[in-house]
C-alpha atoms as a PDB file:
ATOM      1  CA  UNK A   1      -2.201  -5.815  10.599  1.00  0.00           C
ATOM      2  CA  UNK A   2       0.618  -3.849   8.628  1.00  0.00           C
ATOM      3  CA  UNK A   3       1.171  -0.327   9.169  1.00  0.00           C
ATOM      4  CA  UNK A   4       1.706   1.656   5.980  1.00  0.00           C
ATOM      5  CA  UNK A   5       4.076   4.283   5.962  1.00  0.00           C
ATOM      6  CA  UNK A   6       2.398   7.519   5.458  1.00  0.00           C
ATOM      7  CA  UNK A   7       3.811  10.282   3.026  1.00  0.00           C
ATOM      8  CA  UNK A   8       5.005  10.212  -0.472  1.00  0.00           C
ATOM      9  CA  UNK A   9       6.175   6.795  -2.759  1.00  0.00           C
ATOM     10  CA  UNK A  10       8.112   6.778  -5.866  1.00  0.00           C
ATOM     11  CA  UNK A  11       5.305   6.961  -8.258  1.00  0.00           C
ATOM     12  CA  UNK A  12       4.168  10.345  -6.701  1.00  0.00           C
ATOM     13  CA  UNK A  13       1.508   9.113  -4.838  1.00  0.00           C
ATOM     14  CA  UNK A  14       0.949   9.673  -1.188  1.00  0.00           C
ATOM     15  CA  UNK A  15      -1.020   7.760   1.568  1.00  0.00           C
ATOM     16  CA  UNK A  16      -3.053  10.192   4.050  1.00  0.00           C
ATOM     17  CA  UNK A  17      -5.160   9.538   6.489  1.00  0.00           C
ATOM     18  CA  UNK A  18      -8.542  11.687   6.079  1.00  0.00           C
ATOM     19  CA  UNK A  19     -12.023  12.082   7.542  1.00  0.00           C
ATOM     20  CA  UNK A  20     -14.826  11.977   5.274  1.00  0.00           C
ATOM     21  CA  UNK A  21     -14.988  15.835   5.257  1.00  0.00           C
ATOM     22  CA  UNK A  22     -11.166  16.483   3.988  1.00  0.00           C
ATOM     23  CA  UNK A  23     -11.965  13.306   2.241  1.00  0.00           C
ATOM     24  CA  UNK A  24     -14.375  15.370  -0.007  1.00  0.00           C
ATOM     25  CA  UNK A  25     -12.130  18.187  -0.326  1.00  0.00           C
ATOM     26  CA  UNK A  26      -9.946  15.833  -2.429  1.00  0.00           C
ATOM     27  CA  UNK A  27     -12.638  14.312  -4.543  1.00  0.00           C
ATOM     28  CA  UNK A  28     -14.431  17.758  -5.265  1.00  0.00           C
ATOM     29  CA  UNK A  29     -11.333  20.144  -6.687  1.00  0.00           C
ATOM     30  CA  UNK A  30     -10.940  17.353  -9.925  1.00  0.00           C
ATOM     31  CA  UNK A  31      -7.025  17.839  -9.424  1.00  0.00           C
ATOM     32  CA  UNK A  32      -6.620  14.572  -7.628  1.00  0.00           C
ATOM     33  CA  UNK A  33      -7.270  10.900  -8.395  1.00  0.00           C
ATOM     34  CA  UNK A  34      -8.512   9.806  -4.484  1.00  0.00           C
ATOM     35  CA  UNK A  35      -9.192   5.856  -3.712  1.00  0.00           C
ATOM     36  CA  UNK A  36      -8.972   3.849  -0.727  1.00  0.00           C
ATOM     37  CA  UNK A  37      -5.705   2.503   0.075  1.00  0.00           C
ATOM     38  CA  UNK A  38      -7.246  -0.699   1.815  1.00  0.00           C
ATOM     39  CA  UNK A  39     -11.294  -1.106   1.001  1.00  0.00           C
ATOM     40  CA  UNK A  40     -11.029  -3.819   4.318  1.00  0.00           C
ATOM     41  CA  UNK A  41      -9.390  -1.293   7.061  1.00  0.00           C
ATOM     42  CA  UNK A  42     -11.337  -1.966  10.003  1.00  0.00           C
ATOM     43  CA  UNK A  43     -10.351   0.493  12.451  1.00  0.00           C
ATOM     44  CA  UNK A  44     -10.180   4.435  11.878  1.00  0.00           C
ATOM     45  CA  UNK A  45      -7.335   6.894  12.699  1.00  0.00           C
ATOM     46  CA  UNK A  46      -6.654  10.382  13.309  1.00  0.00           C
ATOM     47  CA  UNK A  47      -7.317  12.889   9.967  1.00  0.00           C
ATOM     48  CA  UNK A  48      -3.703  14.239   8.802  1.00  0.00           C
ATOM     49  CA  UNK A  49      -5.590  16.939   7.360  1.00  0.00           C
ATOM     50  CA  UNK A  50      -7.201  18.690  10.011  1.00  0.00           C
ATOM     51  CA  UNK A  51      -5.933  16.599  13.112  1.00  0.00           C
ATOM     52  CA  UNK A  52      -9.602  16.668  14.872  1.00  0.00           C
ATOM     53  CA  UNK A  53     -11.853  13.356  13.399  1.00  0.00           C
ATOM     54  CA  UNK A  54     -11.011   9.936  12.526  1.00  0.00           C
ATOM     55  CA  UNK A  55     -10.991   8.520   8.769  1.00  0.00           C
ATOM     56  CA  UNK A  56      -9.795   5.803   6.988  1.00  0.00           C
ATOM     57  CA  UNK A  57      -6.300   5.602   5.055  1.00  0.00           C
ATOM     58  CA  UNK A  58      -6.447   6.854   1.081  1.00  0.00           C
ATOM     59  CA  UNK A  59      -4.093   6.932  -1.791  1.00  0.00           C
ATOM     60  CA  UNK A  60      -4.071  10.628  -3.367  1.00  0.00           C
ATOM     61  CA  UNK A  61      -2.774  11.353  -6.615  1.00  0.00           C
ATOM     62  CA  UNK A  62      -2.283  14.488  -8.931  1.00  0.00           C
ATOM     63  CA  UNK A  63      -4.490  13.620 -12.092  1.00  0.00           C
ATOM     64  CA  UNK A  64      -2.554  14.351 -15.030  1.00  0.00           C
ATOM     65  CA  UNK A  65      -4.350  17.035 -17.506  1.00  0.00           C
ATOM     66  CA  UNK A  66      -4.291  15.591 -21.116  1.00  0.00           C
ATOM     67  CA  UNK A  67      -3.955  18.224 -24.015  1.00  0.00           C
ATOM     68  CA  UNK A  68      -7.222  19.808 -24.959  1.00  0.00           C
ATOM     69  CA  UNK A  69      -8.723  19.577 -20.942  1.00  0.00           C
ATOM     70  CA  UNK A  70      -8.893  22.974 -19.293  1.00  0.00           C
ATOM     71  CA  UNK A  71      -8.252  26.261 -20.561  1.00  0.00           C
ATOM     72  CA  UNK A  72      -9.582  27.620 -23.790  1.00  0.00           C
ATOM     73  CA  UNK A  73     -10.117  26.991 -27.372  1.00  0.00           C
ATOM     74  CA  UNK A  74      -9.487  29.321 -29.895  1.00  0.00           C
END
């Protein structure tokens, strides 16, 4: 099995490690674009987030606002 390196790439994405609860976190505030980085990892690690329960390895990325989204119309 190959060990990805955890932290920021070049195309501003990062790869974290997260529990299902910081997991959430991610997919709730709408800021983020949050997806699996391997649907067939098998064994669990350590959260990065909060260091205390075992998740699976994602791929985290700031979702870009388009014109008109957010904020208000006069």
């Amino acid at each position: 099995m190959r060990k990805r390196k955890r932290g920021k790439n070049r195309s501003g994405t990062i790869l974290l490690t997260l529990c299902a609860r910081c997991a959430q976190q991610f997919y709730d505030s709408g800021e983020h674009i949050i997806r699996r980085a391997d649907p067939d990892q098998m064994v669990k690690d350590t959260c990065c987030y909060c260091g205390q329960r075992q998740g699976w390895d994602y791929e985290i990325k700031n979702r870009v606002k388009r014109s008109g989204e957010g904020g208000e119309s006069l």
